[in-house]
C-alpha atoms as a PDB file:
ATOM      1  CA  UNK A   1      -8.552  -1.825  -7.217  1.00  0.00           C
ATOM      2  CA  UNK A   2      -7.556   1.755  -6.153  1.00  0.00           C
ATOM      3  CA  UNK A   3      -4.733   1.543  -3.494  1.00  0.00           C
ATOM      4  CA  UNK A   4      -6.917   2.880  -0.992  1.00  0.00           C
ATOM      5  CA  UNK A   5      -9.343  -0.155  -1.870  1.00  0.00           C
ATOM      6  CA  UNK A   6      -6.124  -2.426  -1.306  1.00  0.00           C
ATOM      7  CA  UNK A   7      -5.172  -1.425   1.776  1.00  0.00           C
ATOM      8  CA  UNK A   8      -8.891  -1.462   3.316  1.00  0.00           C
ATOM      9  CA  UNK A   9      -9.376  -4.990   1.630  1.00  0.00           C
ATOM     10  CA  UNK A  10      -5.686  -6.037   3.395  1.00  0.00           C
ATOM     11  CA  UNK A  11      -6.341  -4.923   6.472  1.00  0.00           C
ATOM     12  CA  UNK A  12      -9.808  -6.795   6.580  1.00  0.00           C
ATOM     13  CA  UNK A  13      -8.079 -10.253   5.812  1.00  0.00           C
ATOM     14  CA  UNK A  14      -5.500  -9.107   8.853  1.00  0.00           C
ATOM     15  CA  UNK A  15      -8.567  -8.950  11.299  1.00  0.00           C
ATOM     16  CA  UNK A  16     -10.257 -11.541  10.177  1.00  0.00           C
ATOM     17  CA  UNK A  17      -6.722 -13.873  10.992  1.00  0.00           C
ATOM     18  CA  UNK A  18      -6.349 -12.150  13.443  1.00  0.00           C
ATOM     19  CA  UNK A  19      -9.813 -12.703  15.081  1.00  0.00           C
ATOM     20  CA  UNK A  20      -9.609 -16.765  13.583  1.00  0.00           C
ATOM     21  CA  UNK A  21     -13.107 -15.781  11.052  1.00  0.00           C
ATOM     22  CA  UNK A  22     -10.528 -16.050   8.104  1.00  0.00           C
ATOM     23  CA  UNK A  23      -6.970 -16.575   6.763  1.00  0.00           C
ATOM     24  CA  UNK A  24      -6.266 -15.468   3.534  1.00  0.00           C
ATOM     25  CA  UNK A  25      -2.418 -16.286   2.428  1.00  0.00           C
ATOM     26  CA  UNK A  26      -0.927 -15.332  -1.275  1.00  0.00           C
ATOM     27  CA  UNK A  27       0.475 -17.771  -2.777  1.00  0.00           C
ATOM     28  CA  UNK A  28       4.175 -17.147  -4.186  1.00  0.00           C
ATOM     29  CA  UNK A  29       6.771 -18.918  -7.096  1.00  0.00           C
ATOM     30  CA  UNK A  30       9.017 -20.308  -4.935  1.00  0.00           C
ATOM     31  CA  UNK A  31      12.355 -19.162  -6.937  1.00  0.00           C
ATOM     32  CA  UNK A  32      11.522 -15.543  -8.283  1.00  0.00           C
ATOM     33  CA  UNK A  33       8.758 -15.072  -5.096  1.00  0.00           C
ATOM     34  CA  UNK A  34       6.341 -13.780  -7.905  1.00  0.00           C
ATOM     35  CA  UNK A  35       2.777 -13.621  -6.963  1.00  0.00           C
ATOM     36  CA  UNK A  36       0.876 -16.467  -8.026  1.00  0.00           C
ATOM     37  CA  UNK A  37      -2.694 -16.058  -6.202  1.00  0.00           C
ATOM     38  CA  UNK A  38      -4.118 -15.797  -3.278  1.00  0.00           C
ATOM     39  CA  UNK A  39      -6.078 -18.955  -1.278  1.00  0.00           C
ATOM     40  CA  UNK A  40      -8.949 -17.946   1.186  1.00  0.00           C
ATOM     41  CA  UNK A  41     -10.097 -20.464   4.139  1.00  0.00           C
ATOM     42  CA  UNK A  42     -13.201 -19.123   5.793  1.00  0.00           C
ATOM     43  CA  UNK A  43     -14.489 -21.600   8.206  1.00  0.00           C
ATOM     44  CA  UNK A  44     -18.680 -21.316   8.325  1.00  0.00           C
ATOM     45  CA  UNK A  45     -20.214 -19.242  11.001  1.00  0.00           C
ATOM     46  CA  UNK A  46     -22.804 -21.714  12.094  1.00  0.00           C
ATOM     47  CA  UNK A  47     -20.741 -24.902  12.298  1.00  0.00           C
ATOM     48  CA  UNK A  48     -17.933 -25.746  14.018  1.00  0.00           C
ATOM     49  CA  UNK A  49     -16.344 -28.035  11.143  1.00  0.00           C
ATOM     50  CA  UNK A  50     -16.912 -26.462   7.847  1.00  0.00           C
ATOM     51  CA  UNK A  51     -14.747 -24.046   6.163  1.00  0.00           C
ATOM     52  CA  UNK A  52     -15.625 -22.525   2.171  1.00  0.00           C
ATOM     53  CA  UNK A  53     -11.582 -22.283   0.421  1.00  0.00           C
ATOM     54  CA  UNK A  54     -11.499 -20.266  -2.689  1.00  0.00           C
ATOM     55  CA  UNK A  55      -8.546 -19.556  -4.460  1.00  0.00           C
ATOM     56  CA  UNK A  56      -7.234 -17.669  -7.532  1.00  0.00           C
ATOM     57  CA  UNK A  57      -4.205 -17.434  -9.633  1.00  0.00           C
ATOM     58  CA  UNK A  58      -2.836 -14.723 -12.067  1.00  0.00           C
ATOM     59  CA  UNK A  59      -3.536 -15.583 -15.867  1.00  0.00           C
ATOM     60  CA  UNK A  60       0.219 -15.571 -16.089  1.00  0.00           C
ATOM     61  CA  UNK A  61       0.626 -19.109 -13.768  1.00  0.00           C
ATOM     62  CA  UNK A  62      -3.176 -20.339 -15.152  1.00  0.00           C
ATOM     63  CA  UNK A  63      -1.324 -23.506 -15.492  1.00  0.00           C
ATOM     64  CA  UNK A  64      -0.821 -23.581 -11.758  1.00  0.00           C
ATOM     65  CA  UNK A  65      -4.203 -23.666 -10.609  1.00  0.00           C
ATOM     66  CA  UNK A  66      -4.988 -27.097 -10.624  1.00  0.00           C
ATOM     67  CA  UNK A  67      -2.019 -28.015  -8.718  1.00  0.00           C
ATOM     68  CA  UNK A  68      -2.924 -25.494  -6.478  1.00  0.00           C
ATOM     69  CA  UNK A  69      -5.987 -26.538  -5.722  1.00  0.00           C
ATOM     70  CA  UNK A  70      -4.454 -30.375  -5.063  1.00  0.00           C
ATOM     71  CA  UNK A  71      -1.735 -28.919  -3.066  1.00  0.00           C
ATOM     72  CA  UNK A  72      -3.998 -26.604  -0.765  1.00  0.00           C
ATOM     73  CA  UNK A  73      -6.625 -29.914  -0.590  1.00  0.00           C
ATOM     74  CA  UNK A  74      -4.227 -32.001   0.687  1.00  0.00           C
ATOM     75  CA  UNK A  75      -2.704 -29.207   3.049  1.00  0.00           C
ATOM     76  CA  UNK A  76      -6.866 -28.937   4.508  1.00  0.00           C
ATOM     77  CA  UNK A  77      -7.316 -32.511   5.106  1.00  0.00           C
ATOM     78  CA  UNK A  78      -3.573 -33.067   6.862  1.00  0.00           C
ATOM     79  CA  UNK A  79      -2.997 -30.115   9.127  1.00  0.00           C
ATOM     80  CA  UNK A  80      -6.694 -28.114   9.178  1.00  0.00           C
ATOM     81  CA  UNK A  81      -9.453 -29.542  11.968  1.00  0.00           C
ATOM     82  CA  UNK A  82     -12.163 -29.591   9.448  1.00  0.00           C
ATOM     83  CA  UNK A  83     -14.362 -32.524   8.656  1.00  0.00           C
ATOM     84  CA  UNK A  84     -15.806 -30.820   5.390  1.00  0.00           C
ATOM     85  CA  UNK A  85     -14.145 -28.329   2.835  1.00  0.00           C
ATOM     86  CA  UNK A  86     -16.492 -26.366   0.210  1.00  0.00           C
ATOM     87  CA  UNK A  87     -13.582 -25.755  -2.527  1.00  0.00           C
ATOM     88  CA  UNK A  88     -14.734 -26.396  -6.196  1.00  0.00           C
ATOM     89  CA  UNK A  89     -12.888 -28.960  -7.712  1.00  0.00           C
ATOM     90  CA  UNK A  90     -10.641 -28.098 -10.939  1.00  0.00           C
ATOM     91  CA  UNK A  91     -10.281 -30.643 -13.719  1.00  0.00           C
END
């Protein structure tokens, strides 16, 4: 992605948290504050309790991406207000 590409792709995540469409939040390593990925809750347009999570992580912390995906589950059904979560399942 060119860095002009970046910055236009960054500031659409800021509206879109800022407006409450979207909240994208990059996920970090807690002791070096590496990037690890990115997670991205979009709740649907048309309902008022859906939301579609997708989430990434570099190839270098591929072993991270399950726990990831429990971690960011669990977060969803504990602190978010939706009744259903479209987030593919790892193994």
């Amino acid at each position: 992605m060119t860095p002009d590409k970046n910055r236009a792709d960054l500031e659409r995540h800021a509206d879109d948290f800022r407006n409450r469409t979207g909240f994208t939040y990059t996920v970090l390593d807690p002791g070096d504050r590496d990037v690890v990925g990115c997670v991205y809750i979009y709740p649907l347009r048309d309902s008022d309790d859906t939301a579609i999570v997708r989430s990434w992580v570099r190839k270098g912390h591929a072993h991270l991406d399950t726990p990831l995906w429990r971690a960011v589950t669990k977060w969803l059904e504990s602190d978010w207000p939706f009744a259903a979560v479209q987030y593919a399942r790892r193994a």
